[in-house]
Every structure is written in C-alpha cells, then in structure tokens.
Protein backbone atom coordinates (compact mmCIF):
# COMPACT_ATOMS: atom_id res chain seq x y z
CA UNK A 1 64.55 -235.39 81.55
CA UNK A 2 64.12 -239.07 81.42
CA UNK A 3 66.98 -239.98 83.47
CA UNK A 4 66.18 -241.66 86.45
CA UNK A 5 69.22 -240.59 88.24
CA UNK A 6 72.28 -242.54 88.90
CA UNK A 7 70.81 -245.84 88.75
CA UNK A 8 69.90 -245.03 85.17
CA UNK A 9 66.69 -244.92 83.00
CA UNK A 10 64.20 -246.92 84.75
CA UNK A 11 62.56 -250.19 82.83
CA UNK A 12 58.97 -249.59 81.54
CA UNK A 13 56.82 -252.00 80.30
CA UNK A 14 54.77 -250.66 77.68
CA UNK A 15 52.66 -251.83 75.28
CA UNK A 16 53.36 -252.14 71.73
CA UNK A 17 50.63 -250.09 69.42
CA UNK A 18 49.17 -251.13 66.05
CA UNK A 19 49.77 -249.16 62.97
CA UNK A 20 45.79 -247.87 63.44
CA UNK A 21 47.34 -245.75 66.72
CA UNK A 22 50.25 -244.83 65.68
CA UNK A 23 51.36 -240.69 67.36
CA UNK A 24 52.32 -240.12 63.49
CA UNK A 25 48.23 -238.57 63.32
CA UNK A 26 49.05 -236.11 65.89
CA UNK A 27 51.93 -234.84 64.64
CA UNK A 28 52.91 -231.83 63.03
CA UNK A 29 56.04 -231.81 60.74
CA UNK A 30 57.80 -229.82 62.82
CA UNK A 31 57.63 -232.71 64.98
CA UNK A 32 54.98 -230.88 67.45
CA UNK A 33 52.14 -232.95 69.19
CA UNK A 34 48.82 -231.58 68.56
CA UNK A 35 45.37 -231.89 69.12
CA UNK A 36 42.51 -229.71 68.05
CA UNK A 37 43.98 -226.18 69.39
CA UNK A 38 46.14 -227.65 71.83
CA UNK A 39 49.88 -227.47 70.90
CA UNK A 40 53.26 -228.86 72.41
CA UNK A 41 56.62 -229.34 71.57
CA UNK A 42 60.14 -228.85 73.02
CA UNK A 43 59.64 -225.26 74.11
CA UNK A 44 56.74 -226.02 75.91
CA UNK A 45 52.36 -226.32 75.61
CA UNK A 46 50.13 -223.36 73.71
CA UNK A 47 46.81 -223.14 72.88
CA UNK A 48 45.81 -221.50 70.26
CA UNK A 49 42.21 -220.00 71.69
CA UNK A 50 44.31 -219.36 75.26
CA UNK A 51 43.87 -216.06 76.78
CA UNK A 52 46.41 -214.25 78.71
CA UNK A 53 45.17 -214.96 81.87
CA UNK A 54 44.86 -219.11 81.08
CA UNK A 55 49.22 -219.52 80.21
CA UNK A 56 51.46 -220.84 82.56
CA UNK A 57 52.03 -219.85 85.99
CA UNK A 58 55.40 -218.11 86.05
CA UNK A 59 57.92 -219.57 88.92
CA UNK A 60 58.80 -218.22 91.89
CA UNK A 61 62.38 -218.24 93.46
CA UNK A 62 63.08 -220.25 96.94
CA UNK A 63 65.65 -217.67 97.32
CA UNK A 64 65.04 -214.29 98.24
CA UNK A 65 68.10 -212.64 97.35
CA UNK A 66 67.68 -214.31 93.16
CA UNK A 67 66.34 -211.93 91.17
CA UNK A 68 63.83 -213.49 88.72
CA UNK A 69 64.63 -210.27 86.29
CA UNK A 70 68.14 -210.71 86.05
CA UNK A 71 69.33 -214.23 86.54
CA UNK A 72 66.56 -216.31 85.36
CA UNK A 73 63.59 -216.50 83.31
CA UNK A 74 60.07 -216.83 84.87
CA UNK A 75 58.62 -219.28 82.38
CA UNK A 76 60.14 -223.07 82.81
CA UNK A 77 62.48 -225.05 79.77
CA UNK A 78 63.32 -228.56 80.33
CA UNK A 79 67.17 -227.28 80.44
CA UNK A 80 66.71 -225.71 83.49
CA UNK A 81 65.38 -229.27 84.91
CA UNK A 82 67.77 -231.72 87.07
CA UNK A 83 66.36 -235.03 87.50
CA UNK A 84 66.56 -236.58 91.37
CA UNK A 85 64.68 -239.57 91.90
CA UNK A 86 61.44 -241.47 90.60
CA UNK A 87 58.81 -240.98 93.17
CA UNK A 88 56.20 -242.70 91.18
CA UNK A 89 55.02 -245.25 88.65
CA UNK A 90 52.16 -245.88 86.20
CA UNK A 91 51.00 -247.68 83.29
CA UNK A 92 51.75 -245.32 80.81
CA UNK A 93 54.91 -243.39 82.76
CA UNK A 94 56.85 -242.46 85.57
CA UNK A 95 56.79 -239.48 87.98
CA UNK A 96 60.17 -237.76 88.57
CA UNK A 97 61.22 -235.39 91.53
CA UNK A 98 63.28 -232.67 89.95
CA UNK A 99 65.08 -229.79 90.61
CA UNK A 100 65.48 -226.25 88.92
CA UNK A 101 68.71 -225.51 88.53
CA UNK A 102 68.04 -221.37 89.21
CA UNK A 103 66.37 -221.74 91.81
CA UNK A 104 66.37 -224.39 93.61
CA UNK A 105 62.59 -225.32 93.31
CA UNK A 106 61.57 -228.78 93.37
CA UNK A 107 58.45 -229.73 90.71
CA UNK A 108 57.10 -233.05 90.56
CA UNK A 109 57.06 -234.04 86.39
CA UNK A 110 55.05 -236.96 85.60
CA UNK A 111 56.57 -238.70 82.14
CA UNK A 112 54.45 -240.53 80.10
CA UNK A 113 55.67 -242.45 76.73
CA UNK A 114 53.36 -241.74 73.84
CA UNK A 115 53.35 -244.95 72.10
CA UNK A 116 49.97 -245.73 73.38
CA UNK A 117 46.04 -245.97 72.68
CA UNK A 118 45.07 -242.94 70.97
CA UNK A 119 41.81 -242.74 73.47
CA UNK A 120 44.81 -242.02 76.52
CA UNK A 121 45.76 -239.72 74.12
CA UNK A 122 43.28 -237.96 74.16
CA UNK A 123 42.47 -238.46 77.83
CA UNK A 124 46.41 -236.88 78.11
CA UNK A 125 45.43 -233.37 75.90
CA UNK A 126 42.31 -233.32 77.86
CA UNK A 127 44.39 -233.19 81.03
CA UNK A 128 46.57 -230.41 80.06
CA UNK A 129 44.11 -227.91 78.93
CA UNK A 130 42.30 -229.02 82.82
CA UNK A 131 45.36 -228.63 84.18
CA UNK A 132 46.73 -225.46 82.70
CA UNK A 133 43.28 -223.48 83.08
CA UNK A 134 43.27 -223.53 86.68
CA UNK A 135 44.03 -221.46 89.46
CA UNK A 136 43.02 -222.46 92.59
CA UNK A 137 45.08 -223.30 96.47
CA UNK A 138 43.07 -226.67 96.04
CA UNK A 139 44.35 -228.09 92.94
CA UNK A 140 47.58 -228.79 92.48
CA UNK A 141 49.20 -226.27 89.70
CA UNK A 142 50.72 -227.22 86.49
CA UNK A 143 53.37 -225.01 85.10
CA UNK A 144 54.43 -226.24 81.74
CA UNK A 145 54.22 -229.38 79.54
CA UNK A 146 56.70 -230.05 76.97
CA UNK A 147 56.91 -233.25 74.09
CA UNK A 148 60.04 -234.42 72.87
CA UNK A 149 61.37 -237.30 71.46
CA UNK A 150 57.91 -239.44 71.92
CA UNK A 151 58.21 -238.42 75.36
CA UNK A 152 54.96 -236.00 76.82
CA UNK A 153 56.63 -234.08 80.26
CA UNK A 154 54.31 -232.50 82.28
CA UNK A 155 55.75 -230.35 84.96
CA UNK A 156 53.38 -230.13 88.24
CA UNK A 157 53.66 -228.79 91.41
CA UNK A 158 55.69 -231.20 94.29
CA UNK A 159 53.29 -231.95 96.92
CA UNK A 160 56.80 -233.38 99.36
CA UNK A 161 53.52 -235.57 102.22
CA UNK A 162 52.60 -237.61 98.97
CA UNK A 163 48.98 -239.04 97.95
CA UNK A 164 46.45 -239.46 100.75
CA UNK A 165 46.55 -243.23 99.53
CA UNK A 166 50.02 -242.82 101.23
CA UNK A 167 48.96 -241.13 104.49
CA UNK A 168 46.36 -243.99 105.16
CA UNK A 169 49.11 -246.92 105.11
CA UNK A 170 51.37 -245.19 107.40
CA UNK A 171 48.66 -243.81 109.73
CA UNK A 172 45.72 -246.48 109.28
CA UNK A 173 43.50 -244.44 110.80
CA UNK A 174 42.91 -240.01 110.66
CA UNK A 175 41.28 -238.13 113.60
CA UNK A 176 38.18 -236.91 112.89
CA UNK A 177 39.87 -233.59 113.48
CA UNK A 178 42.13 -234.10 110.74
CA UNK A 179 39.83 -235.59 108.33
CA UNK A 180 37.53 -232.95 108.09
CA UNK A 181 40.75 -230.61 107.35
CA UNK A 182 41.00 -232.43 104.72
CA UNK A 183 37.91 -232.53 103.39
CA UNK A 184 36.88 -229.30 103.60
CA UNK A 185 40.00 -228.19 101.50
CA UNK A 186 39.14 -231.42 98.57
CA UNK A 187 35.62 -229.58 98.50
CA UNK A 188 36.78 -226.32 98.01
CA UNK A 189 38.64 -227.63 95.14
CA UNK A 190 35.86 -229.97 94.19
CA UNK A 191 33.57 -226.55 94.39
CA UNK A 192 36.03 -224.55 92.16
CA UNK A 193 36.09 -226.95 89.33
CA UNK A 194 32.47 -227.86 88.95
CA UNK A 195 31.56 -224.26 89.81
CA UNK A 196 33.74 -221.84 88.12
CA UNK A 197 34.95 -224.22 85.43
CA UNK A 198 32.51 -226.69 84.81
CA UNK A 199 34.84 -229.73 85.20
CA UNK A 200 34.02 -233.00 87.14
CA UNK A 201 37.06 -234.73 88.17
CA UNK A 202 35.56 -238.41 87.79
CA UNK A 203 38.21 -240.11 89.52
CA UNK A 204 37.97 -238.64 92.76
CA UNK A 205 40.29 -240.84 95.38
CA UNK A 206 42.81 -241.48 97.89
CA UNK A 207 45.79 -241.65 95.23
CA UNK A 208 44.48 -238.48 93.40
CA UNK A 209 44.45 -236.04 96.33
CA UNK A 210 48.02 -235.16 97.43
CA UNK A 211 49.09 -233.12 100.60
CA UNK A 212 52.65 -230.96 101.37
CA UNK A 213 54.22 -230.58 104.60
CA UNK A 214 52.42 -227.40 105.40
CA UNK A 215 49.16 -229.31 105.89
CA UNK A 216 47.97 -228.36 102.56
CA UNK A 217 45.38 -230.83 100.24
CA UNK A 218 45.20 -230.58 96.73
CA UNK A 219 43.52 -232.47 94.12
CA UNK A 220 45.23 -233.71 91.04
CA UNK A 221 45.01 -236.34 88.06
CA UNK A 222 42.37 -235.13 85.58
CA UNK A 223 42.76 -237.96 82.60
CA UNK A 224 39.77 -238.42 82.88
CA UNK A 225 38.23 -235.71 83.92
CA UNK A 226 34.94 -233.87 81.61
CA UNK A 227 34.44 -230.39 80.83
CA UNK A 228 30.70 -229.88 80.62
CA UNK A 229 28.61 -227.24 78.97
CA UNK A 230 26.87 -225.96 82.27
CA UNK A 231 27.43 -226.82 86.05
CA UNK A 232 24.70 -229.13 85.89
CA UNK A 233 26.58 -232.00 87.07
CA UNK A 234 25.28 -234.76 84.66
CA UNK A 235 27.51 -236.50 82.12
CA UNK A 236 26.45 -239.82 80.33
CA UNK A 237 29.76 -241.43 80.20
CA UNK A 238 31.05 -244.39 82.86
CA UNK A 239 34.26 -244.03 83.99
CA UNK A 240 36.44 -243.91 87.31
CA UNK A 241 37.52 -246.53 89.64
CA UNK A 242 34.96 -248.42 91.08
CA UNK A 243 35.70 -248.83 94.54
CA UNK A 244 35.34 -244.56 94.65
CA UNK A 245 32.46 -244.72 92.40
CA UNK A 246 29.30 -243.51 94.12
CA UNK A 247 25.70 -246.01 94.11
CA UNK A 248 24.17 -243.45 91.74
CA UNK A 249 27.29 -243.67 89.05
CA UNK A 250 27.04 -248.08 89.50
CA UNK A 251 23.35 -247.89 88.66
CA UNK A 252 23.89 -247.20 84.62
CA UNK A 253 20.24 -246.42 84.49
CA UNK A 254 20.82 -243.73 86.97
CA UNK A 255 23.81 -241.77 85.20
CA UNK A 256 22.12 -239.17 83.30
CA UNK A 257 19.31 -238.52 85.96
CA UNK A 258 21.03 -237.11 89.11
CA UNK A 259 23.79 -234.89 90.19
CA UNK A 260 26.35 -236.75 92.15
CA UNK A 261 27.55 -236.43 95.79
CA UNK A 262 30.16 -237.32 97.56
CA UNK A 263 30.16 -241.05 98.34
CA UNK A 264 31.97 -242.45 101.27
C-alpha cells in the first residue's frame, strides 16, 4: 500500500517525535492502534459502541456482469488494493489513487505515517469515527481504514475533478451559474453534519471540498472537525485556516457567543 508506483516509495519529510509521543501509548499488544473505543489494525477499523447501521459501506462493482456474492467480498482488505499514482501530498502523508483488483474501482487512500504529535493523533481517530458515521451524497464516503506497520490507511472515495482549490487555478473565475451549483450541494452537506450529526467541519475551504466528473461536490477532511453535544453551533476552541475563518471566529471574544455563517 505504500508504494508509490514504479518510481518507488515517495520521500517524506517527517518529523522526528520525542519519547513523551511516542504511538507505543496507543497500542495494543496485538499491535492494534487504539483510542478510547475506536479500534484498527490490519483487517481494518471497529468501534466498539458501533451499531450496525454506522460500519463500512460495502463496495459496489463497476462491472455489471461481477457478482459481488461469488467472486468477491463486499467489505475492502488492503490485498485487494493496487497502488497507481500519488495524487496528493501533506505534512503528515500522501494520498494514493488505487485500484481494486475485483473490480476495477478506483478509491482515493490518503496515507499518513504515525510517528507524529499525539494531538494529530487524536485529530486522526477523531476523523475516522466522522468519517465512518456518515452517509450522505454531500460528503465524500469512507469505506475502511486499516494500520499497519506505523502506517494509518484510510480508504475514501475518488472524487477523479479534484479539490475546488484545483478548479479555481485552472478556471480563475466560476459562473455564477456554476457557483451556486456548488454551493447549494456544500450546504446540503454542511446542513447534514451540523443537523443530523452534530459535527462542524471547522476547516471549511477550497482544498477540502472535492468534485467528480459527474458534476458532483462533496466535502471532505474532518481532522479537525468537533462533534458537539447539541446542534447549537457554538464550540470554544480556535482552529481552521485563517484566510476561511469567518470575522465572528477572528474575534476570540466572540467564539462562544454566536452561531457561525458562512463567510465569503
């Protein structure tokens, strides 16, 4: 899985952590990576308090003639996972395109080393159990995670049009037409996570909202996203990038006080 293709394993530069965050704390000895109830290890994520209706999304054949039943199991393994090319790069990782061997799918897994800051971490567990509770056309679905080898993989779905952050340089400028497409499908997802799951997203931006060739937008990226107790809106941490951030969020005083917009 961490092949970069034929090139080889691409060069990260990442940090060296002291003994105080060393992974060894969130380890079991069966070598699985855990945190509170959330569990993952070569066979893929659980967690423990997870009802039936929160697992993994099963996949879904590009082929009509293959026969999930017979020739292939519904649930992902990183076996079954051919590596094709990076398509992106962070701090802590790398995204890689891949390609199911059974059928043919494409999934987008992003990589991410864990020899890092136990607060990103945390930040990563928080993501999964974001990204594997929920269901919605406007948010891009996660189908499995898997840890092995220091190595967290999270499988996601391949959105082929890239980030919106990508759209803009190529396009400089949307149609109004257009924009409001988009927008209206980013909040629709926006209203289905602070609605239905209580989650504000935090980081809401060009890079974090990804579109397919079918015209569809999705949001993604929850590291640092908050589940809150009620839809309330209000949350008295500071975090995001602060070029997206709205006035409200950059007046400290204000954090607690109001619910949020959208700030353009």
């Amino acid at each position: 899985m961490r092949k970069a293709g034929p090139g080889g394993n691409p060069k990260l530069k990442l940090s060296v952590p002291g003994p105080e965050a060393s992974i060894g704390k969130f380890l079991t000895q069966s070598g699985t990576f855990q945190d509170g109830d959330l569990l993952v290890n070569k066979d893929g994520l659980r967690i423990l308090s997870q009802s039936e209706e929160d697992r993994p999304p099963p996949i879904k054949p590009l082929d009509d003639q293959l026969s999930l039943a017979d020739s292939v199991d519904d649930q992902l393994s990183l076996a079954d996972l051919d590596a094709v090319k990076v398509v992106g790069k962070g701090n802590g990782g790398i995204v890689q395109l891949v390609r199911h061997k059974w059928t043919s799918q494409f999934f987008a897994v992003k990589v991410i080393q864990m020899n890092i800051q136990e607060n990103i971490r945390k930040q990563i567990a928080q993501e999964l159990r974001i990204n594997l509770s929920t269901r919605s056309p406007f948010v891009v679905v996660c189908y499995q995670c898997f840890y092995d080898n220091g190595v967290i993989s999270i499988v996601l779905e391949y959105m082929d049009g890239g980030s919106l952050a990508d759209f803009l340089k190529n396009v400089k400028t949307i149609p109004e037409a257009y924009l409001a497409a988009i927008c209206k499908q980013v909040l629709h997802g926006l209203t289905y996570l602070h609605h239905e799951k209580h989650i504000i997203h935090r980081d809401l931006k060009p890079s974090n909202i990804l579109i397919n060739h079918s015209g569809e937008v999705k949001i993604s990226d929850f590291g640092v996203s908050a589940i809150i107790a009620s839809s309330s809106g209000q949350r008295d941490t500071f975090t995001g990038t602060y070029n997206y951030m709205s006035k409200e969020l950059l007046d400290r005083n204000m954090v607690t006080k109001v619910i949020f917009g959208a700030w353009v």
